[in-house]
PDB file of N, CA and C in Angstrom:
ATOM      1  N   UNK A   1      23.363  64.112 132.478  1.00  0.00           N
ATOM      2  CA  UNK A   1      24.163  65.098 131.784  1.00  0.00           C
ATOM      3  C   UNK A   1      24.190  64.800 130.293  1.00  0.00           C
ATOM      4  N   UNK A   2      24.396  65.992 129.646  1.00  0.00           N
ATOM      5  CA  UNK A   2      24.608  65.516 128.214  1.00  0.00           C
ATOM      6  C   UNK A   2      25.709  65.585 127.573  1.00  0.00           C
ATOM      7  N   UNK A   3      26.137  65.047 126.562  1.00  0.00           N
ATOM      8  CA  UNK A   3      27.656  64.969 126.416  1.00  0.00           C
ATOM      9  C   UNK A   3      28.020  66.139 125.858  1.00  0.00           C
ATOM     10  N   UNK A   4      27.520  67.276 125.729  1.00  0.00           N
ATOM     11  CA  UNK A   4      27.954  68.620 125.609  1.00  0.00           C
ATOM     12  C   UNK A   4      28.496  69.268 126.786  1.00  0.00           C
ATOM     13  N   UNK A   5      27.613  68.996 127.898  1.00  0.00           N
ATOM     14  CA  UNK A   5      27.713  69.388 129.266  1.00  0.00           C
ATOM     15  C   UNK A   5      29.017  68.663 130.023  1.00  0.00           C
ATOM     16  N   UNK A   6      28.836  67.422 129.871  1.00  0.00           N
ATOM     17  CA  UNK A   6      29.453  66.364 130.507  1.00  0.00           C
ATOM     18  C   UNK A   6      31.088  66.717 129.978  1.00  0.00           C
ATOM     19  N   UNK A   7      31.672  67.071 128.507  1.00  0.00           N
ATOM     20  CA  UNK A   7      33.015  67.562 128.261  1.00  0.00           C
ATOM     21  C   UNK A   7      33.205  68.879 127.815  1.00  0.00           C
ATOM     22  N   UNK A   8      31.848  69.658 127.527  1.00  0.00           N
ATOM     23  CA  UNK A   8      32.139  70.876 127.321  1.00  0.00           C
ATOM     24  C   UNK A   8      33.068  71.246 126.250  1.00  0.00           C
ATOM     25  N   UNK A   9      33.193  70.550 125.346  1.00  0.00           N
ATOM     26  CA  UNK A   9      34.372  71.088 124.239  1.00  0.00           C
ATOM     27  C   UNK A   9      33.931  70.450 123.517  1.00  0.00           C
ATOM     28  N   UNK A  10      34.194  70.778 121.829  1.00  0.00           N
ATOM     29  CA  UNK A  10      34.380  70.428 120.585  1.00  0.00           C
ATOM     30  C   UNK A  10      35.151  69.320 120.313  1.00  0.00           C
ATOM     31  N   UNK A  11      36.357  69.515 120.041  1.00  0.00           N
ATOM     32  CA  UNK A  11      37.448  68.867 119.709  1.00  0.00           C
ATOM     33  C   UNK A  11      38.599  68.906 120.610  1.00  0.00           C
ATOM     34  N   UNK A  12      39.335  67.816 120.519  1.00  0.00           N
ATOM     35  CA  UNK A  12      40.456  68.025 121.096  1.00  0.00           C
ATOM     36  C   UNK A  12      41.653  67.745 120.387  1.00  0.00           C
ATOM     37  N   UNK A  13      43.091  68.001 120.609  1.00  0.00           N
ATOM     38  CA  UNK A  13      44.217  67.374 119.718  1.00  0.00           C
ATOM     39  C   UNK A  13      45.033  67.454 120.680  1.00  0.00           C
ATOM     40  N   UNK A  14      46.416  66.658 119.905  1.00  0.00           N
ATOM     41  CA  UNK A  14      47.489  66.676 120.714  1.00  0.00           C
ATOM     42  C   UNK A  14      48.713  66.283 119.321  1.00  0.00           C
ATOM     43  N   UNK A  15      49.955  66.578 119.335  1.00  0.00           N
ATOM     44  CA  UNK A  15      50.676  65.952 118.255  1.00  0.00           C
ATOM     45  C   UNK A  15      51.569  65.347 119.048  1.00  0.00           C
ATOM     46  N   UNK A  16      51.960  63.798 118.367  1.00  0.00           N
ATOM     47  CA  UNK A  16      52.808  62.918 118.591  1.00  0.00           C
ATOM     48  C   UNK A  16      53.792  62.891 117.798  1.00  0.00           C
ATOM     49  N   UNK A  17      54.808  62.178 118.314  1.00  0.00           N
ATOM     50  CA  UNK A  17      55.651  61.260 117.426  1.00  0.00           C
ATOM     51  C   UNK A  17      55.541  59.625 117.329  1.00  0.00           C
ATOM     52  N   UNK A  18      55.022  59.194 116.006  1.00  0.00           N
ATOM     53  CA  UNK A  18      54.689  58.387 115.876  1.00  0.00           C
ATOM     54  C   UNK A  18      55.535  57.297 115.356  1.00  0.00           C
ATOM     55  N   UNK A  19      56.123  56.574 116.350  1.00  0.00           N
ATOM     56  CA  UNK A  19      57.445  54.902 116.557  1.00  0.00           C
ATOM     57  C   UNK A  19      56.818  54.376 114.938  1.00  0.00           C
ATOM     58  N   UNK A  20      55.696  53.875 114.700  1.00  0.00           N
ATOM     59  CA  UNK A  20      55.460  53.219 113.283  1.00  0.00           C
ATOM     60  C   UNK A  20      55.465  53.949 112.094  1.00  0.00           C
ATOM     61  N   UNK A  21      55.832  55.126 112.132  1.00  0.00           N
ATOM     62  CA  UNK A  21      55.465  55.686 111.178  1.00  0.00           C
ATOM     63  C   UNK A  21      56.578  56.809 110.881  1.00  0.00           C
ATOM     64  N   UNK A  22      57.658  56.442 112.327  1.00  0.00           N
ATOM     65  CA  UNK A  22      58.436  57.901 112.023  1.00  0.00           C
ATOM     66  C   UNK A  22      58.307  59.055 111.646  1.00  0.00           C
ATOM     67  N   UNK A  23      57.887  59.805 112.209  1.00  0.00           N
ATOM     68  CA  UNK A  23      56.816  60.982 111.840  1.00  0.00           C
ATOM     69  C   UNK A  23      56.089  61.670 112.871  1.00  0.00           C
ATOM     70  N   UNK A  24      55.745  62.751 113.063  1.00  0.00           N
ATOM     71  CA  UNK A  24      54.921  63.507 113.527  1.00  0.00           C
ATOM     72  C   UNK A  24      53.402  63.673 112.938  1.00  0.00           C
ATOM     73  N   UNK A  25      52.071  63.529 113.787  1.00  0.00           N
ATOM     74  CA  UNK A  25      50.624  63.144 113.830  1.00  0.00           C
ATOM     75  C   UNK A  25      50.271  63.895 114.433  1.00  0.00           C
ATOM     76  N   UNK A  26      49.243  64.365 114.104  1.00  0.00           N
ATOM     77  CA  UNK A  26      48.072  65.244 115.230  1.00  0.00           C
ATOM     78  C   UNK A  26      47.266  63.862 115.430  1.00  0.00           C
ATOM     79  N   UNK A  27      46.734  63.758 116.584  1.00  0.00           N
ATOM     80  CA  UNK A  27      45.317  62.933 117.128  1.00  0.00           C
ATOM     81  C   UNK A  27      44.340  64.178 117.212  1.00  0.00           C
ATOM     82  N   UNK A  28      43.277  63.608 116.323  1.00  0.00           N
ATOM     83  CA  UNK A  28      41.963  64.543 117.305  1.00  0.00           C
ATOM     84  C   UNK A  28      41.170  63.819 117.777  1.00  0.00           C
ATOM     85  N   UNK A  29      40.053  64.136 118.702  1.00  0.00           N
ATOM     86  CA  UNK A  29      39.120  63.648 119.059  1.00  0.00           C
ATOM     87  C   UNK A  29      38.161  64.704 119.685  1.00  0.00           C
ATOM     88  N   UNK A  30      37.223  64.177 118.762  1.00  0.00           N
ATOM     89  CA  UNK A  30      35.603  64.965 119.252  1.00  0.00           C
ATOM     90  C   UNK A  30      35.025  64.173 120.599  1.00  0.00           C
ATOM     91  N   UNK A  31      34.268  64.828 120.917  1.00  0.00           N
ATOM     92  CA  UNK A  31      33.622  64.299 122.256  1.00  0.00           C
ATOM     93  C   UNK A  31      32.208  63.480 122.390  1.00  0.00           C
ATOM     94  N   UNK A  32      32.368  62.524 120.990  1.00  0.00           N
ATOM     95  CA  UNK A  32      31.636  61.591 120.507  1.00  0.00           C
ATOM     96  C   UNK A  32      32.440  60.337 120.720  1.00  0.00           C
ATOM     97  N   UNK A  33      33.631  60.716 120.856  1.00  0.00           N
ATOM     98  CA  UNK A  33      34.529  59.549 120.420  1.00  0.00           C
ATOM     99  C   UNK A  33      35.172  58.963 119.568  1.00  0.00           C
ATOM    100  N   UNK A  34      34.878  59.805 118.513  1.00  0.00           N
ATOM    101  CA  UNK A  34      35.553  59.418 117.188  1.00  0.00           C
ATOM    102  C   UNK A  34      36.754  60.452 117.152  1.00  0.00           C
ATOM    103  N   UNK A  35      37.692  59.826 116.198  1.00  0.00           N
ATOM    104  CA  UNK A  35      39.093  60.097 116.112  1.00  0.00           C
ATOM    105  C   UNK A  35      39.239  60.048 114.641  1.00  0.00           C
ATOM    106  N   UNK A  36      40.369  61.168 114.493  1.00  0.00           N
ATOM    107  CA  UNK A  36      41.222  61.183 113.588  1.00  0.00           C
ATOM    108  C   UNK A  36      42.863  61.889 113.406  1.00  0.00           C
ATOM    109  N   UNK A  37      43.420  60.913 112.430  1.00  0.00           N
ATOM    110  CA  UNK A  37      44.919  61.309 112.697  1.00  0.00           C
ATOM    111  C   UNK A  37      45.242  61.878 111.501  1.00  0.00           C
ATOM    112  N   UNK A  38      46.074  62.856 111.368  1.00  0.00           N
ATOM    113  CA  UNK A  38      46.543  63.629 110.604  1.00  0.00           C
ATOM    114  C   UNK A  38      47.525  62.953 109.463  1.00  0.00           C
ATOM    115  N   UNK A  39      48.025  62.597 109.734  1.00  0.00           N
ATOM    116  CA  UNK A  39      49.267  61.436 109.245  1.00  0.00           C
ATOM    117  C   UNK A  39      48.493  60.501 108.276  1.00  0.00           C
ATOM    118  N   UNK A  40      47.610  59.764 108.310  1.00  0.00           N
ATOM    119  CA  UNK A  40      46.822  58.541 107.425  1.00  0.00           C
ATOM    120  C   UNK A  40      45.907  60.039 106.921  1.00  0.00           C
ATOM    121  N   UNK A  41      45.765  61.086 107.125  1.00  0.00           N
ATOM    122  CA  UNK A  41      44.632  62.137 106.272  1.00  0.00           C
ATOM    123  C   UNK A  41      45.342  62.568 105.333  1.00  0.00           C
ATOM    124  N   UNK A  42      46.586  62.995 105.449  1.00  0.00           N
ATOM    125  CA  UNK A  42      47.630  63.472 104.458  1.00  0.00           C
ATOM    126  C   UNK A  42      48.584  62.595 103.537  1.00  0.00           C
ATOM    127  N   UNK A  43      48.531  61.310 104.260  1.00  0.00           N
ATOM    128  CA  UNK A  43      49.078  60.661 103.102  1.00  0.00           C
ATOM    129  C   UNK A  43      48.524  59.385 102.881  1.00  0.00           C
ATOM    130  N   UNK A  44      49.105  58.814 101.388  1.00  0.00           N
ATOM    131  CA  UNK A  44      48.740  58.239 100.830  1.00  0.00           C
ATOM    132  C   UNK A  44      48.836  57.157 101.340  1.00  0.00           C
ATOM    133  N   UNK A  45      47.887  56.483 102.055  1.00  0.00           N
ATOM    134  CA  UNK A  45      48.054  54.597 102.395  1.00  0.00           C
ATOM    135  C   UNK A  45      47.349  53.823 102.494  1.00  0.00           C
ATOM    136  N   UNK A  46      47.455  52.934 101.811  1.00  0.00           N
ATOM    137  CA  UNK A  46      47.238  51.186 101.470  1.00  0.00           C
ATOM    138  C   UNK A  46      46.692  50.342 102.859  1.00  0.00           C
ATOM    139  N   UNK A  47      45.482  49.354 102.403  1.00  0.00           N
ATOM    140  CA  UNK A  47      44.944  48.989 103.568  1.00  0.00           C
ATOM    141  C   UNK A  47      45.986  48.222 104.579  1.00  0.00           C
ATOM    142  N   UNK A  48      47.285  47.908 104.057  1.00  0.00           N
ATOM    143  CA  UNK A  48      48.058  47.313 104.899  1.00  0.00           C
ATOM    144  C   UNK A  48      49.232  48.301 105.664  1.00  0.00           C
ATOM    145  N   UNK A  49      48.727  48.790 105.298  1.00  0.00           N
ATOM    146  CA  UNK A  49      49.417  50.231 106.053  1.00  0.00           C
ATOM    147  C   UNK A  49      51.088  50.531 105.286  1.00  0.00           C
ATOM    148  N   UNK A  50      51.195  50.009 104.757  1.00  0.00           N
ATOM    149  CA  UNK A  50      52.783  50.448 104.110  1.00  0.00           C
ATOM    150  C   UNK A  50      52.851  51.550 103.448  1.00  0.00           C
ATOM    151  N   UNK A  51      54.113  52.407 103.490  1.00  0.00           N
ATOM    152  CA  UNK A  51      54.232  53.394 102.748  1.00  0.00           C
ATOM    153  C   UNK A  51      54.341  54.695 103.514  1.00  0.00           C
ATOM    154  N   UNK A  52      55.556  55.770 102.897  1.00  0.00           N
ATOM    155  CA  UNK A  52      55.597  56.668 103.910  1.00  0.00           C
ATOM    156  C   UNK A  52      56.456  56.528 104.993  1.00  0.00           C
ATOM    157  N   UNK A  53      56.846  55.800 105.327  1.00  0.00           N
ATOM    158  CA  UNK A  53      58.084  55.703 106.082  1.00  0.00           C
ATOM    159  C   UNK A  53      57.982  54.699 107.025  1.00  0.00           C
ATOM    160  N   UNK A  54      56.995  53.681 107.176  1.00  0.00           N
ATOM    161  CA  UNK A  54      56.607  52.649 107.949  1.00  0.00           C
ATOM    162  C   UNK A  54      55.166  52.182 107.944  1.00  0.00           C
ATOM    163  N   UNK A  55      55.086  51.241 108.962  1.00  0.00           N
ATOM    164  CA  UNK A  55      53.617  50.502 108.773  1.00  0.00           C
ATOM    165  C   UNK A  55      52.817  51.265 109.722  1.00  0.00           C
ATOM    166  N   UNK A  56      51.801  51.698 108.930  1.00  0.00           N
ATOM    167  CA  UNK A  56      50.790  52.660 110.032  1.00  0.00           C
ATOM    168  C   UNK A  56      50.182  51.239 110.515  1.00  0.00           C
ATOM    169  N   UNK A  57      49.629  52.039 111.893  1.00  0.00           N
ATOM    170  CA  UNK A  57      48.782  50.818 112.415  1.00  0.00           C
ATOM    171  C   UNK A  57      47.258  51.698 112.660  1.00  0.00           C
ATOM    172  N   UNK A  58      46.819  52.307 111.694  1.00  0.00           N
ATOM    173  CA  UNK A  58      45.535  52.384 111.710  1.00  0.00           C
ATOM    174  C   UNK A  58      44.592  51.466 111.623  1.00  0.00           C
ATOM    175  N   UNK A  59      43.914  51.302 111.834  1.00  0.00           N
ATOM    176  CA  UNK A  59      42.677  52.054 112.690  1.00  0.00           C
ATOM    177  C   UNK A  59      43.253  51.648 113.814  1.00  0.00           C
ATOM    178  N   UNK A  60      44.057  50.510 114.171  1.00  0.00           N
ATOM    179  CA  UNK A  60      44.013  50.243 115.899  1.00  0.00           C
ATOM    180  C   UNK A  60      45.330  50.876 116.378  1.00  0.00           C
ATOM    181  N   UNK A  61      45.615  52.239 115.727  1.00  0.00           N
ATOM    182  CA  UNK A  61      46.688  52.813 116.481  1.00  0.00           C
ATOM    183  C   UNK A  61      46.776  52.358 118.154  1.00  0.00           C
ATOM    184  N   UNK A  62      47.836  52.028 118.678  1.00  0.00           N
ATOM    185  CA  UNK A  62      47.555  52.135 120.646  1.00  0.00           C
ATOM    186  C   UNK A  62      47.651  54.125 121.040  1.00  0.00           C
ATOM    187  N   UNK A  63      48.375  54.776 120.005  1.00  0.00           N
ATOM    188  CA  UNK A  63      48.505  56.337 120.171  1.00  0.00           C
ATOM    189  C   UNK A  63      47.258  56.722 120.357  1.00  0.00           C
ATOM    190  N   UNK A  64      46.400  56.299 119.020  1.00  0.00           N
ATOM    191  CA  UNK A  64      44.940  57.354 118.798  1.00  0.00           C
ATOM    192  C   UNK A  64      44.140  56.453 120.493  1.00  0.00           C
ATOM    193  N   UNK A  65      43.811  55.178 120.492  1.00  0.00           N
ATOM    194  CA  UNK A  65      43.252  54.748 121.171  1.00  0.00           C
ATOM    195  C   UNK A  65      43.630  55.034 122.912  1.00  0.00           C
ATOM    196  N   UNK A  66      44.431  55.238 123.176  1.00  0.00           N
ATOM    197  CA  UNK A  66      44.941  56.199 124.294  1.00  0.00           C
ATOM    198  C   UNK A  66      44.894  57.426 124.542  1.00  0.00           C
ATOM    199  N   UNK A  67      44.732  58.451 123.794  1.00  0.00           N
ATOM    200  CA  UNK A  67      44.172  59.860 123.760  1.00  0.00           C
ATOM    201  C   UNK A  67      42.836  59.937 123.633  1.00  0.00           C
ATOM    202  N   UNK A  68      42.130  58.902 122.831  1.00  0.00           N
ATOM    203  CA  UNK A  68      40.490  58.942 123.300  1.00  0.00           C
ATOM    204  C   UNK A  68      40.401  58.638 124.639  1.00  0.00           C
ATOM    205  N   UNK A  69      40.919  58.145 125.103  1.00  0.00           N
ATOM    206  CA  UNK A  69      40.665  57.536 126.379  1.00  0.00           C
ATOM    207  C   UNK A  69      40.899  58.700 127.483  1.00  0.00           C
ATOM    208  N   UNK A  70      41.779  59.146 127.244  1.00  0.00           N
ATOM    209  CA  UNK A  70      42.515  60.759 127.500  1.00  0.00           C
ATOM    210  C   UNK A  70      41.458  61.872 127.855  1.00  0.00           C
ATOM    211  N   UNK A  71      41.247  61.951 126.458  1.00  0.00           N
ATOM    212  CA  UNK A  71      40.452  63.046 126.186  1.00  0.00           C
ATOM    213  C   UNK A  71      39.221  62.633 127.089  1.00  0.00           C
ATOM    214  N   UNK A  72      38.346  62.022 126.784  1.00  0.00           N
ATOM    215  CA  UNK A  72      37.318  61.319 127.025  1.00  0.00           C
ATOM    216  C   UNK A  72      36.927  61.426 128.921  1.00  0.00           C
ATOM    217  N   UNK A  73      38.076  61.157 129.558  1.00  0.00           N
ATOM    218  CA  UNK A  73      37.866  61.405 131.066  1.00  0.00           C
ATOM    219  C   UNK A  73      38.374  62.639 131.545  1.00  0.00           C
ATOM    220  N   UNK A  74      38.763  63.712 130.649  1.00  0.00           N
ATOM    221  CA  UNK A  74      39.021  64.485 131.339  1.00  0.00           C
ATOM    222  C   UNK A  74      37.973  65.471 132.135  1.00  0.00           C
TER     223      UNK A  74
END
C-alpha cells in the first residue's frame, strides 16, 4: 500500500488545551508524520521554551507526540 492509500487524507488536526503552556493549540499532522503546533507557530519562543505563559515543551511535546500516534493508526 502506499501511504496515500494506506491513510487516505492530507492532514489532520485536533485543538488542545495545553497544561505547559496554558493555552489552547491546534496539533496537525500530515500523513508523513510530521507535525505541527499552532501555539510555538504563532508565538514568539526561545529555544528553552519560556515565554507566553509557560514552558513549551517543544519539540518533545507528549500532546503532539500522541496525536501522531493517533492520527497515524487510524
Amino acid at each position: 500500500m502506499t501511504e496515500q492509500t494506506k491513510a487516505g487524507w492530507k492532514i489532520t488536526a485536533t485543538t488542545v488545551r495545553c497544561p505547559s503552556v496554558i493555552d489552547f493549540a491546534t496539533i496537525m499532522v500530515r500523513p508523513d508524520g510530521t507535525a505541527a503546533c499552532s501555539w510555538v507557530s504563532r508565538r514568539s519562543w526561545t529555544r528553552d521554551g519560556s515565554g507566553g505563559g509557560g514552558p513549551c515543551r517543544w519539540p518533545d511535546c507528549p500532546l503532539v507526540a500522541d496525536f501522531v500516534k493517533t492520527s497515524l493508526n487510524i
